[in-house]
Protein backbone atom coordinates (compact mmCIF):
# COMPACT_ATOMS: atom_id res chain seq x y z
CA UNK A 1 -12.23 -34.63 -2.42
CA UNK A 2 -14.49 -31.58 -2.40
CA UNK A 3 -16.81 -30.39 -4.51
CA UNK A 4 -16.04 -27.31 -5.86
CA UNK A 5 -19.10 -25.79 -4.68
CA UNK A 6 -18.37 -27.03 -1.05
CA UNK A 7 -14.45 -25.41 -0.92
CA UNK A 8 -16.14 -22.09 -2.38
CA UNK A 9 -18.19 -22.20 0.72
CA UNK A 10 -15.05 -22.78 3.39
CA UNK A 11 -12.73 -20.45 1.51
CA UNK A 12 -15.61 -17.68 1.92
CA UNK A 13 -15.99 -18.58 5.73
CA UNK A 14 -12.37 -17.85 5.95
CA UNK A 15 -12.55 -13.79 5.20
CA UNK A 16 -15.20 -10.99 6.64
CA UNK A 17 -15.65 -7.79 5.17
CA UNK A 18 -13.01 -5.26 6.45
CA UNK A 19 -12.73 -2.19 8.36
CA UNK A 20 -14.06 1.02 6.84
CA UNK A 21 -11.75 4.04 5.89
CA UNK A 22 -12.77 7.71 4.06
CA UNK A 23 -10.94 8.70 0.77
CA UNK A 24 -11.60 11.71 -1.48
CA UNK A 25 -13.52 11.48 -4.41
CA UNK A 26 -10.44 11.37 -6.64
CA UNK A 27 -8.82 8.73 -4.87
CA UNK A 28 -12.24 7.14 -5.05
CA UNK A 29 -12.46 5.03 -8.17
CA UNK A 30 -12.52 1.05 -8.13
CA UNK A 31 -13.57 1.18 -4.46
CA UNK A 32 -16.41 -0.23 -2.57
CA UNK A 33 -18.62 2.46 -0.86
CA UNK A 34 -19.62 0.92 2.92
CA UNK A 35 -22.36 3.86 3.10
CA UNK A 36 -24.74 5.72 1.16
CA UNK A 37 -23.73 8.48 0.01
CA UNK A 38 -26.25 11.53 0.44
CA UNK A 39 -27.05 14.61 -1.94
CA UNK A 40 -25.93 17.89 -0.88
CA UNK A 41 -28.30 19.56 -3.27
CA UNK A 42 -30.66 19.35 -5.89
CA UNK A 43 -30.28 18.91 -9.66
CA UNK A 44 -30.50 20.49 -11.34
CA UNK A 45 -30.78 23.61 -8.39
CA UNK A 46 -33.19 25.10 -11.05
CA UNK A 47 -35.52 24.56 -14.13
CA UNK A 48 -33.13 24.93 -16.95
CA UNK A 49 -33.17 25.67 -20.79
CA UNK A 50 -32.37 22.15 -22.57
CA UNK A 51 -31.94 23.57 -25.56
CA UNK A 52 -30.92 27.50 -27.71
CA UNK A 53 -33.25 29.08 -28.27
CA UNK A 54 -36.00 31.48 -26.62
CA UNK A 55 -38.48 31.44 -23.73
CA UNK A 56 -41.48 32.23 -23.82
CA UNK A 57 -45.06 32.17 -21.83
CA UNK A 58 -46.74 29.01 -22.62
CA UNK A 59 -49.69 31.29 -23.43
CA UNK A 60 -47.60 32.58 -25.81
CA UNK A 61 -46.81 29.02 -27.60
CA UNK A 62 -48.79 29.54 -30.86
CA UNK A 63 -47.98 29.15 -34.87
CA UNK A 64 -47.13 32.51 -36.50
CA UNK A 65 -46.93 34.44 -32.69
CA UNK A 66 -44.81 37.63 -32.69
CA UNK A 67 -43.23 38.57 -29.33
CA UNK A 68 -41.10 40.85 -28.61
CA UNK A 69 -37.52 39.98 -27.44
CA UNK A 70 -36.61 41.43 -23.88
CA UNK A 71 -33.51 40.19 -22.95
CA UNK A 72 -30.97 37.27 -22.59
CA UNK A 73 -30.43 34.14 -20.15
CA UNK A 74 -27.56 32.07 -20.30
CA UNK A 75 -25.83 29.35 -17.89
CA UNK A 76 -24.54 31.06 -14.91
CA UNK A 77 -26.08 34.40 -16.00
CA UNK A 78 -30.28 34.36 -15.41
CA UNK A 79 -32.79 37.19 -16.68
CA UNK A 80 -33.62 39.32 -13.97
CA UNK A 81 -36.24 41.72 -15.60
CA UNK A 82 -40.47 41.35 -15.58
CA UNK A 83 -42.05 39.46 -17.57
CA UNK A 84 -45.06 40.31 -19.43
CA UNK A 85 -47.40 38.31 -22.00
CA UNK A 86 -46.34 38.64 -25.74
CA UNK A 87 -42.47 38.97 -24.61
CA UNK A 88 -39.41 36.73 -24.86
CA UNK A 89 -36.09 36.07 -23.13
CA UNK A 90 -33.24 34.55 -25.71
CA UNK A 91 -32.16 31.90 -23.91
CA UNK A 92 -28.73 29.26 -23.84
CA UNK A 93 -29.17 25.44 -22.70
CA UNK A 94 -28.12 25.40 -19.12
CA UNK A 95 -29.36 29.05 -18.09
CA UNK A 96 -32.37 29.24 -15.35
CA UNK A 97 -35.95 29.58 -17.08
CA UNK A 98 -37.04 32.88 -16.35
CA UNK A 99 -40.38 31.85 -15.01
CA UNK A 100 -42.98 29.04 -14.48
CA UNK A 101 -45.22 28.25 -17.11
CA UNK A 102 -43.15 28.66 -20.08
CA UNK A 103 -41.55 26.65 -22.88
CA UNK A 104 -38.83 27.33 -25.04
CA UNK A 105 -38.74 27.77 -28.78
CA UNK A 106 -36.09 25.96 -30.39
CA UNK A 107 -34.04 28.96 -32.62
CA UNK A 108 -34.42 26.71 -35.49
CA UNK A 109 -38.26 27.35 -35.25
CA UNK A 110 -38.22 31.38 -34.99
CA UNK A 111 -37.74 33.92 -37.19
CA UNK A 112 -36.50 37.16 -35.63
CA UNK A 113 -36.14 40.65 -37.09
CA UNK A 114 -34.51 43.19 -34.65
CA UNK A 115 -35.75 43.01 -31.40
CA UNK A 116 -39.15 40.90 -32.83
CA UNK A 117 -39.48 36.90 -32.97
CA UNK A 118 -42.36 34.94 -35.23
CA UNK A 119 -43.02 31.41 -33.97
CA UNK A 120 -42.89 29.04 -37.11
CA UNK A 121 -46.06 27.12 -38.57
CA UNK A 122 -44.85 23.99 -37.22
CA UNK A 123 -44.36 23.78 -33.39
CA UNK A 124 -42.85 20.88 -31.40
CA UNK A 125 -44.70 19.75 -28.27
CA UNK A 126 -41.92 19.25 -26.33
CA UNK A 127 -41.19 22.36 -23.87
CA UNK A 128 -37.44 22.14 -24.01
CA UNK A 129 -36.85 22.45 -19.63
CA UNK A 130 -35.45 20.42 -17.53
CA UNK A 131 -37.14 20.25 -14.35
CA UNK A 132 -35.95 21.14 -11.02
CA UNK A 133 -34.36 18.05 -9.27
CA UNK A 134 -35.47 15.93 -12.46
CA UNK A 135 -31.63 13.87 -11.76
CA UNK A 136 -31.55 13.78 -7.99
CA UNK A 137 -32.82 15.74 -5.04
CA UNK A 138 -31.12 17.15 -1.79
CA UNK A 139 -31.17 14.23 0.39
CA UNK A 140 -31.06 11.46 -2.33
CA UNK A 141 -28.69 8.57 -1.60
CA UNK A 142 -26.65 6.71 -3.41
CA UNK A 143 -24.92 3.14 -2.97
CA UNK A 144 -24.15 1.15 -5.65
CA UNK A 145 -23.13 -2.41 -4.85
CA UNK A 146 -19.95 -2.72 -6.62
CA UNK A 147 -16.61 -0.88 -7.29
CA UNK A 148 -17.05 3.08 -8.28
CA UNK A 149 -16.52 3.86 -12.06
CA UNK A 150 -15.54 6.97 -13.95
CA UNK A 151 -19.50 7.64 -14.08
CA UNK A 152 -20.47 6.92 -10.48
CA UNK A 153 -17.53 9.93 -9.51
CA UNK A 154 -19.12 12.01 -11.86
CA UNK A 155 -22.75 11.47 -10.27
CA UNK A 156 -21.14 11.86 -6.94
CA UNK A 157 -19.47 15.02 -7.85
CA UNK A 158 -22.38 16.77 -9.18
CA UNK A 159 -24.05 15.53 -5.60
CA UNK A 160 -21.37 17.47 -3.95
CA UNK A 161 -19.94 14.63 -2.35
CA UNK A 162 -16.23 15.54 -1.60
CA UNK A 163 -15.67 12.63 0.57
CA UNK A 164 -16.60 8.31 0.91
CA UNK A 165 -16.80 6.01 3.47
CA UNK A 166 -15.34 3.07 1.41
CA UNK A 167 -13.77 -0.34 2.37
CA UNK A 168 -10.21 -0.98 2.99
CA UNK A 169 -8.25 -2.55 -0.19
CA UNK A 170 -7.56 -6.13 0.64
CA UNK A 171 -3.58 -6.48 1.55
CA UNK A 172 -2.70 -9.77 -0.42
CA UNK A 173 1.24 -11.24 -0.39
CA UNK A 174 1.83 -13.52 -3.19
CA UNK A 175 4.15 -15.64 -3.36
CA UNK A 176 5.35 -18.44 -5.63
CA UNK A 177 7.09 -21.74 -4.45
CA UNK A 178 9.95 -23.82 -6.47
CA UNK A 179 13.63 -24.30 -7.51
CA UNK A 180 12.51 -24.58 -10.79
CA UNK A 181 11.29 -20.62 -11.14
CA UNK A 182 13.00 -17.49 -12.24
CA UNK A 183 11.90 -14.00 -12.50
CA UNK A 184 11.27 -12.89 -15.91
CA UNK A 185 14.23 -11.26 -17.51
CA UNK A 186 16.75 -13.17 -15.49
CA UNK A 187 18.14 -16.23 -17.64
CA UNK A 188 16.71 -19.32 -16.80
CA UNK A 189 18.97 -22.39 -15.97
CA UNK A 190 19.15 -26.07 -17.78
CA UNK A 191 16.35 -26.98 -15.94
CA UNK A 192 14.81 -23.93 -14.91
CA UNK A 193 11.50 -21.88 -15.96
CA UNK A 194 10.34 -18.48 -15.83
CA UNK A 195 7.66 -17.72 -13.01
CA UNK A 196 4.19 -16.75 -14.38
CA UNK A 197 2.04 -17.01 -11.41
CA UNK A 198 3.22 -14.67 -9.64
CA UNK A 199 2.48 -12.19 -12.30
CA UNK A 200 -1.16 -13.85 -12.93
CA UNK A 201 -2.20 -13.46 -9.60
CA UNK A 202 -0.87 -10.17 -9.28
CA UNK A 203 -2.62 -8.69 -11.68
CA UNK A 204 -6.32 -10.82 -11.06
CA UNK A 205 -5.73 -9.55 -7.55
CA UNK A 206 -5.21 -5.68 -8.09
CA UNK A 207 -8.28 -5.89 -10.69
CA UNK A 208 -10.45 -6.56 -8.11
CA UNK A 209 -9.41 -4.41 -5.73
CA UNK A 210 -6.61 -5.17 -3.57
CA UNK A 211 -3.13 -4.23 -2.85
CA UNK A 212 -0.46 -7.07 -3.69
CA UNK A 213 3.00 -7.11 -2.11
CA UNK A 214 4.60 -9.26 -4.97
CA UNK A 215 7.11 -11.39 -2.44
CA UNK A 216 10.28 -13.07 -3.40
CA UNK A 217 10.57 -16.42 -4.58
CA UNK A 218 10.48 -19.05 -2.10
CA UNK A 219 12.82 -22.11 -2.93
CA UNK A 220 11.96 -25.35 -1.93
CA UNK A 221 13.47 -25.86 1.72
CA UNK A 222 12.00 -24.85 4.99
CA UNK A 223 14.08 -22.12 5.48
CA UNK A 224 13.55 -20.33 2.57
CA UNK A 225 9.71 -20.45 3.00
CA UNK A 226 9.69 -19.33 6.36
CA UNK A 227 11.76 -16.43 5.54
CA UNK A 228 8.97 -15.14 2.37
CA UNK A 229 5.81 -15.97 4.89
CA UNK A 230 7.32 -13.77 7.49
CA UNK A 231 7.94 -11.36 4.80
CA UNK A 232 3.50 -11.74 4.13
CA UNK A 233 3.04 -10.87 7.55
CA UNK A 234 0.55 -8.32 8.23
CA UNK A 235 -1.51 -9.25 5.08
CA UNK A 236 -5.25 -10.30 4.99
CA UNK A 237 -4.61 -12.68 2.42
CA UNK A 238 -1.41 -14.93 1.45
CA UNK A 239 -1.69 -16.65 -1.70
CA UNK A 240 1.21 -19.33 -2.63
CA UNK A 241 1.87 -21.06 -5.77
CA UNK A 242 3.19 -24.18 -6.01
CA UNK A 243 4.61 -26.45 -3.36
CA UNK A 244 0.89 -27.64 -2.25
CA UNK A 245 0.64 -31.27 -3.79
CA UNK A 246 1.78 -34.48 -1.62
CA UNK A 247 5.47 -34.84 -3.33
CA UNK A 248 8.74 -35.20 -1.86
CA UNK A 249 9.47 -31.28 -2.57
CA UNK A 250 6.06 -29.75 -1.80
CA UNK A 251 6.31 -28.31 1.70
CA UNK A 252 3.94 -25.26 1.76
CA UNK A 253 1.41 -26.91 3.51
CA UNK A 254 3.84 -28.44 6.12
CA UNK A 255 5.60 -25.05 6.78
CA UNK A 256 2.45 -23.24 6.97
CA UNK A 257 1.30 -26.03 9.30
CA UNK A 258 4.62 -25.42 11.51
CA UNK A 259 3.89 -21.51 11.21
CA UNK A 260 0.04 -21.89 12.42
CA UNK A 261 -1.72 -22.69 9.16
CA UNK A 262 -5.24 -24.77 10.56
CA UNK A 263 -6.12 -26.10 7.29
CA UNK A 264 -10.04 -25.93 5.84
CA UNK A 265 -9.10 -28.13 2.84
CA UNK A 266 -6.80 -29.81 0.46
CA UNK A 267 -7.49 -30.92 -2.91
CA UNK A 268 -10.96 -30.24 -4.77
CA UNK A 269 -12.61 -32.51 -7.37
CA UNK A 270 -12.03 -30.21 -10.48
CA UNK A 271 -10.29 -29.76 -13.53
CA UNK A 272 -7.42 -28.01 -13.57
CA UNK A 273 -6.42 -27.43 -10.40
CA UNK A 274 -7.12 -30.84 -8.57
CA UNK A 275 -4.43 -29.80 -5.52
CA UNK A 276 -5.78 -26.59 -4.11
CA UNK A 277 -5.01 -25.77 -0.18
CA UNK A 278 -7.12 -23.20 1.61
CA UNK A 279 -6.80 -22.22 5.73
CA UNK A 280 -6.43 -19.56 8.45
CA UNK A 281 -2.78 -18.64 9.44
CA UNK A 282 -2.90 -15.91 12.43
CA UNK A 283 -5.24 -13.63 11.27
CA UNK A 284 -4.62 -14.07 7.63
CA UNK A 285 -6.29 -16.47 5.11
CA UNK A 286 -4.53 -18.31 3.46
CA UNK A 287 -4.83 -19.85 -0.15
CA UNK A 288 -2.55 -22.40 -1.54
CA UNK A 289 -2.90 -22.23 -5.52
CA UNK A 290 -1.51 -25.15 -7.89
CA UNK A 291 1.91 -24.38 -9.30
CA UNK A 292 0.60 -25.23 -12.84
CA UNK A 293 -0.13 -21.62 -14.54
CA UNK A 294 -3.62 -22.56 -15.95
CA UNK A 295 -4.75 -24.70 -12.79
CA UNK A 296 -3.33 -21.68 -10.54
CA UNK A 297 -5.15 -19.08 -12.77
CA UNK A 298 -8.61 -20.99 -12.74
CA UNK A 299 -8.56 -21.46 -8.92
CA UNK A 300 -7.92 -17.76 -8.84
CA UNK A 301 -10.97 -17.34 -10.71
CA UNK A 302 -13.05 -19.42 -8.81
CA UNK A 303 -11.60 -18.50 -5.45
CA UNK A 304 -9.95 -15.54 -5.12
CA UNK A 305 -11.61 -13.53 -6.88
CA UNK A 306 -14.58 -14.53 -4.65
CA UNK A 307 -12.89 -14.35 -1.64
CA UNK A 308 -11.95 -10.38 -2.46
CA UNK A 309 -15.14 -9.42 -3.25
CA UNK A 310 -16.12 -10.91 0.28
CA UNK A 311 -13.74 -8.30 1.88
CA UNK A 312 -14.76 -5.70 0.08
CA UNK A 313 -18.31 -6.16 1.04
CA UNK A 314 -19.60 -7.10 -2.25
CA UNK A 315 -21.22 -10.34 -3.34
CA UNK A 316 -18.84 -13.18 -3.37
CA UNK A 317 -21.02 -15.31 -6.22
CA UNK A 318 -19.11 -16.49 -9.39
CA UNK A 319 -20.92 -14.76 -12.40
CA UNK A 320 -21.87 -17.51 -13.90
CA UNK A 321 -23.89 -17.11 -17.19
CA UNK A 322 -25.76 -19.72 -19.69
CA UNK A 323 -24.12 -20.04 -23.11
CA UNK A 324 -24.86 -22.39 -26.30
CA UNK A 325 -22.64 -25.11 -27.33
CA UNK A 326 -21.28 -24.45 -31.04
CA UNK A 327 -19.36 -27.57 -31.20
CA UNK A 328 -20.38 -31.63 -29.48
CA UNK A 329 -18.12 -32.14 -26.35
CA UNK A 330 -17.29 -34.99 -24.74
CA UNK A 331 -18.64 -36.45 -21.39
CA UNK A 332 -16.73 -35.72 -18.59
CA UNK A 333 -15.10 -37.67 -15.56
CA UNK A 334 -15.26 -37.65 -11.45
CA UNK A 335 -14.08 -34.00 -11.66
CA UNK A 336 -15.55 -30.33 -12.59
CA UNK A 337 -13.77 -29.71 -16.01
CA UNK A 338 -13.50 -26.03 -16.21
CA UNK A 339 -12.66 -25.79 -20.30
CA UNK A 340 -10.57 -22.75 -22.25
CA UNK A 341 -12.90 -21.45 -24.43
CA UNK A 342 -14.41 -18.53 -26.93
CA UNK A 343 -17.41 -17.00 -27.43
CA UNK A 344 -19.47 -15.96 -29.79
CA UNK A 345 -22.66 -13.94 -30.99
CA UNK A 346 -25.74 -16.14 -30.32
CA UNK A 347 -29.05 -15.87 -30.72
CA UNK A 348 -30.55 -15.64 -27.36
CA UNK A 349 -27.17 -16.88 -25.92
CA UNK A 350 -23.65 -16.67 -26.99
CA UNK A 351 -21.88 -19.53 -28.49
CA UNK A 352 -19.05 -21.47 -26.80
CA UNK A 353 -16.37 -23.51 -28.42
CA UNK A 354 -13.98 -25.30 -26.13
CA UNK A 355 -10.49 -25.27 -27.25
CA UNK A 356 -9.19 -28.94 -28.82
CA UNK A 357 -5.94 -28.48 -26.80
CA UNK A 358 -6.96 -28.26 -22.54
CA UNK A 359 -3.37 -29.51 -21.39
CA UNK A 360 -3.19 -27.10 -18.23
CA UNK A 361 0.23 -25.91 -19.12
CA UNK A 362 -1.01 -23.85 -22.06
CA UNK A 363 -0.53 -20.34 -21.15
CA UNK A 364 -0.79 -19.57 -25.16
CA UNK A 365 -4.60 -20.84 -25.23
CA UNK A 366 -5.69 -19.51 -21.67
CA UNK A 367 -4.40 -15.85 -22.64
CA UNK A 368 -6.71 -16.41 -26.14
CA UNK A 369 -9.35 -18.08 -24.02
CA UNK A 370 -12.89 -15.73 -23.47
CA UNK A 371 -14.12 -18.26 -20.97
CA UNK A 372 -14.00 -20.98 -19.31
CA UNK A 373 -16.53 -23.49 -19.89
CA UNK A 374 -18.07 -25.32 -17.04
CA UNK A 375 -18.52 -28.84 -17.51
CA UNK A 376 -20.10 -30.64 -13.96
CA UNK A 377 -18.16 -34.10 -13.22
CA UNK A 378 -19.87 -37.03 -14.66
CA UNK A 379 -21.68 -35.50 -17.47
CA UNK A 380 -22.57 -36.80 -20.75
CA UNK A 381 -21.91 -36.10 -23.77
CA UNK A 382 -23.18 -32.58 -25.20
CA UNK A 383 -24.33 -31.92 -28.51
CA UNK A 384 -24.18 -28.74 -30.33
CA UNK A 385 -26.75 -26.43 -29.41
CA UNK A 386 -27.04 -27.54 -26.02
CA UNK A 387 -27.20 -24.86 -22.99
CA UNK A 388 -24.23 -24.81 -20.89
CA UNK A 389 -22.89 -22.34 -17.96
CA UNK A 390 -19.35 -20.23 -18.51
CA UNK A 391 -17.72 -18.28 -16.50
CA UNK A 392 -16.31 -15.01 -18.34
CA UNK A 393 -12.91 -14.13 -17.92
CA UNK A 394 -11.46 -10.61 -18.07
């Protein structure tokens, strides 16, 4: 079996980063930028006011000053007039400074009578401008190496960057395998369950960028799976549940096979999620996820995700993180053990506490689970207090 660090590295040879497309900035958020984007201007375009109050020369910036009061600036309305020493412009946060060389008074610091300000006793060092270009200049790029946020469209925005060359979304098919499954809603038979993969995978998948066709339900015969994998074609991904393991019933791996699959793998040394399938099918990859909810969602985790972020053109590395033991744990065997867990506050590290219960049919203590905590095959025993590596889940 492989190592878990050896079927990360064939399931990444199996995708490239895809083919470029430009979006508008409001279709923009979650995507991956493939190029800098550039600064159409500077900004601010002009030294601003940061703060009410009134400009003045900094000559002029002395306790108990009187100057008279010439006229008003505010944003997207400058003064105009000359300028002379011993004079003021009231002045808005946001409006253009009416000159070099000046500060501006805070209101709270002046006294004014009629036309006539007094500077206060008490004067703060600070001038109270913002700088021309002090946030970006014309000709400043940007490229941040992950997916766009709320804040990254606002920065872009004020760059004056209408438009992004951005990676295409991943197209992924999903599809689970079995006799055994039904939809949720529909009524399940005598010896029937409702599907939960499906919905799982879905919903990893769109978080980390892509675009899932949710396929139908492919029952355990030949014909039935060849009918939902034609349905996947076109995708860059197929991921099946179910139907990957060696029994009399499991025949994704032969229908694949029949349909093209050339298989990179089959079953990984790690815990849950032991019979994991992973190879090329046309010009898809494919990725054949245990039927068992919790194995299926941790090879998702480990793989898929991964393999996304490789299409996207973003680092494909797990984000693994070092954590504290709060509790002893057990050794471990001849696989990976990747454990349900919680979190929390530590002192330099967060704590982790592995759930008692790690049957991989639990959906109740994955969905409560903050982690997963990675324990290598043939590992001692830990005490508490000892540093470990999680992986966080969202």
């Amino acid at each position: 079996m492989l190592s878990v660090e050896e079927a990360l590295e064939k399931v990444l040879a199996l995708v490239a980063p895809l083919g470029c497309e430009t979006v508008a900035l409001r279709e923009a958020r979650g995507r991956v930028m493939a190029a800098p984007a550039q600064a159409q201007l500077t900004q601010p375009p002009f030294s601003a006011s940061a703060m009410d109050g009134y400009w003045i020369a900094a000559a002029d910036h002395r306790p108990g000053a009187r100057l008279r009061v010439e006229g008003e600036a505010a944003a997207g309305r400058s003064y105009q007039g000359p300028l002379a020493p011993g004079q003021a412009v009231r002045i808005f946060t946001g409006a253009p400074v009416p000159g070099p060389d000046g500060v501006v008074v805070l209101q709270e610091h002046v006294v004014r009578e009629d036309d006539t300000i007094t500077l206060a006793q008490d004067l703060e060092t600070h001038g109270n401008i913002r700088p021309e270009g002090q946030d970006f200049k014309r000709g400043d790029s940007f490229h941040p190496k992950r997916p766009l946020s709320a804040r990254d469209l606002g920065l872009l925005a004020s760059m004056n960057v209408s438009e992004l060359s951005v990676y295409r979304r991943p197209e992924v098919a999903v599809i689970a395998t079995g006799d055994e499954l039904v939809m949720p809603g529909e009524t399940p038979g005598p010896d029937q369950i409702i599907c939960s993969n499906s919905f799982i995978v879905t919903a990893l998948a769109e978080s980390a960028g892509a675009r899932v066709r949710l396929l139908p339900i492919a029952r355990d015969d030949r014909e039935s799976l060849r009918e939902v994998f034609d349905l996947a074609k076109g995708a860059d991904l197929v991921v099946t549940s179910g139907g990957a393991s060696v029994g009399a019933h499991d025949l994704v791996g032969e229908v694949a096979g029949e349909l093209g699959l050339e298989r990179a793998f089959w079953k990984i040394a790690m815990r849950p999620g032991k019979p994991l399938m992973a190879g090329k099918m046309g010009d898809a990859a494919m990725l054949g996820l245990p039927g068992n909810p919790v194995s299926a969602t941790v090879c998702a985790e480990l793989f898929l995700r991964p393999m996304l972020a490789k299409l996207q053109g973003l680092d494909p590395a797990p984000r693994i993180e070092p954590a504290e033991l709060a509790t002893d744990v057990a050794p471990t065997g001849a696989r990976t053990h990747y454990m349900r867990a919680t979190l929390s506050p530590g002192d330099p590290l967060p704590r982790v506490t592995p759930f008692a219960a790690q049957d991989s049919a639990l959906l109740g203590v994955l969905a409560t689970a903050d982690c997963l905590l990675i324990r290598p095959k043939d590992d001692v025993a830990r005490r508490a207090g000892a540093r470990v590596n999680i992986l966080r889940l969202d």
